[in-house]
Protein backbone atom coordinates (compact mmCIF):
# COMPACT_ATOMS: atom_id res chain seq x y z
CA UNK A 1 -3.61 10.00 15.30
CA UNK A 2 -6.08 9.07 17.96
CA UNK A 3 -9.15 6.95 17.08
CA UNK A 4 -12.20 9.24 16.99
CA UNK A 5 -15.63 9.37 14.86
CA UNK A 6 -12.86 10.58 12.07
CA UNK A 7 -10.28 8.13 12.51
CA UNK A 8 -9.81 4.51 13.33
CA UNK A 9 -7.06 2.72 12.96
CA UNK A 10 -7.61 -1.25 13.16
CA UNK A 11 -4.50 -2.76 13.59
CA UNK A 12 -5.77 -6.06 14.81
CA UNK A 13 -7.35 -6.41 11.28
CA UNK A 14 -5.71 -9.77 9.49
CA UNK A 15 -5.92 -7.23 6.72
CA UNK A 16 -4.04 -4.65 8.44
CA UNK A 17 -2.76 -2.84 6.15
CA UNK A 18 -4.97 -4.17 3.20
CA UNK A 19 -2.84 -0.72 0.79
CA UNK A 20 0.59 0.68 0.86
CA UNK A 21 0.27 3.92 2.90
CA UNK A 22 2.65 5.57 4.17
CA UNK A 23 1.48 7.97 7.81
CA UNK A 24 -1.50 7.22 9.55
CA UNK A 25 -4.20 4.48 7.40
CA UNK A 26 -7.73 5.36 8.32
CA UNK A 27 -9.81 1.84 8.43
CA UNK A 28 -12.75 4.38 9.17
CA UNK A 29 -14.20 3.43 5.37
CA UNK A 30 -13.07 -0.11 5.06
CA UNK A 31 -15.30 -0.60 2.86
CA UNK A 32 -15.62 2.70 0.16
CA UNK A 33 -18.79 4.39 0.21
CA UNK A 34 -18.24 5.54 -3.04
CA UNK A 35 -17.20 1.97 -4.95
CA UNK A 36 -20.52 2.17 -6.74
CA UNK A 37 -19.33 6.08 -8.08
CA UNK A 38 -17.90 5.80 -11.68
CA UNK A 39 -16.42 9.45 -11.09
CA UNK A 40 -15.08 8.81 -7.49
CA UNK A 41 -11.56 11.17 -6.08
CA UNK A 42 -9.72 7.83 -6.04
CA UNK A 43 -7.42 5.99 -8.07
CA UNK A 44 -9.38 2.99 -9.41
CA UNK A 45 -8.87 1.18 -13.19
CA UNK A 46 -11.44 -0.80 -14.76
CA UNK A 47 -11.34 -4.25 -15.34
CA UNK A 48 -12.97 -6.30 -18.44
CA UNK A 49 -14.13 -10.01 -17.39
CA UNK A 50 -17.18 -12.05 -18.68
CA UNK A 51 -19.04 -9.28 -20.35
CA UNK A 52 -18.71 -6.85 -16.97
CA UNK A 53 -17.20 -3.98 -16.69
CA UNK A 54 -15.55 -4.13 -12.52
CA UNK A 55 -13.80 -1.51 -10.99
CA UNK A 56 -10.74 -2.35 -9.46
CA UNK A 57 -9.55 -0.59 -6.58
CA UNK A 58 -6.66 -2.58 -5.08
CA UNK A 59 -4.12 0.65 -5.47
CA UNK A 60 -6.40 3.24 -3.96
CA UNK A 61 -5.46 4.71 -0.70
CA UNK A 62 -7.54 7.56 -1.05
CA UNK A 63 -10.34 6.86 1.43
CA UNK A 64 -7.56 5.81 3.98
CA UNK A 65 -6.20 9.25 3.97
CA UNK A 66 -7.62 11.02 7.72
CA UNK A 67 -6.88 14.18 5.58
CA UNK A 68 -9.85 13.14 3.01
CA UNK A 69 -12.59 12.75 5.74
CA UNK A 70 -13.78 15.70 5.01
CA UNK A 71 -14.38 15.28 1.28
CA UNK A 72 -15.59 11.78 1.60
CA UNK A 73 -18.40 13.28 3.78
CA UNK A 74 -18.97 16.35 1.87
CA UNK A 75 -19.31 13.50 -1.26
CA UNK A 76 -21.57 11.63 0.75
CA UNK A 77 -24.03 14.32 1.53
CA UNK A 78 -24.53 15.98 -1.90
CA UNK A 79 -24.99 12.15 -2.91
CA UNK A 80 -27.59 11.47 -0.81
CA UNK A 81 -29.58 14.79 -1.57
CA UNK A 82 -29.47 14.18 -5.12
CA UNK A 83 -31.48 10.51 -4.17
């Protein structure tokens, strides 16, 4: 894929890639929007630690997936309305 407002790769990233993905890796949402979501479309698990409940999302790949741009916005928006 091309980089775009949709897309961006960042292979110059020391990170780069920071998940196992196979295709294109969008960097686009390096950091997930939606981390602060307990009901998010990705595949998180919950960790236990001092008291604190912390969601661990070190095997997600789903906000590096161009196809889930769309969602991710569409998640976004109805988020913010709701605020």
């Amino acid at each position: 894929m091309e980089n775009s407002s949709r897309f961006f790769e960042n292979t110059g990233c020391k990170y780069f890639p920071c998940h196992k993905l196979e295709g294109d890796f969008n960097c686009l949402f390096c950091y997930c929007p939606l981390y602060f979501l307990d009901n998010c479309p990705g595949n998180h698990t919950w960790i236990e630690r001092d008291g604190y409940r912390i969601k661990n999302c070190i095997d997600c790949v789903w906000p590096h997936k161009p196809e889930n741009y769309d969602i991710m916005m569409t998640i976004l928006k109805n988020k913010c309305r709701k605020n």
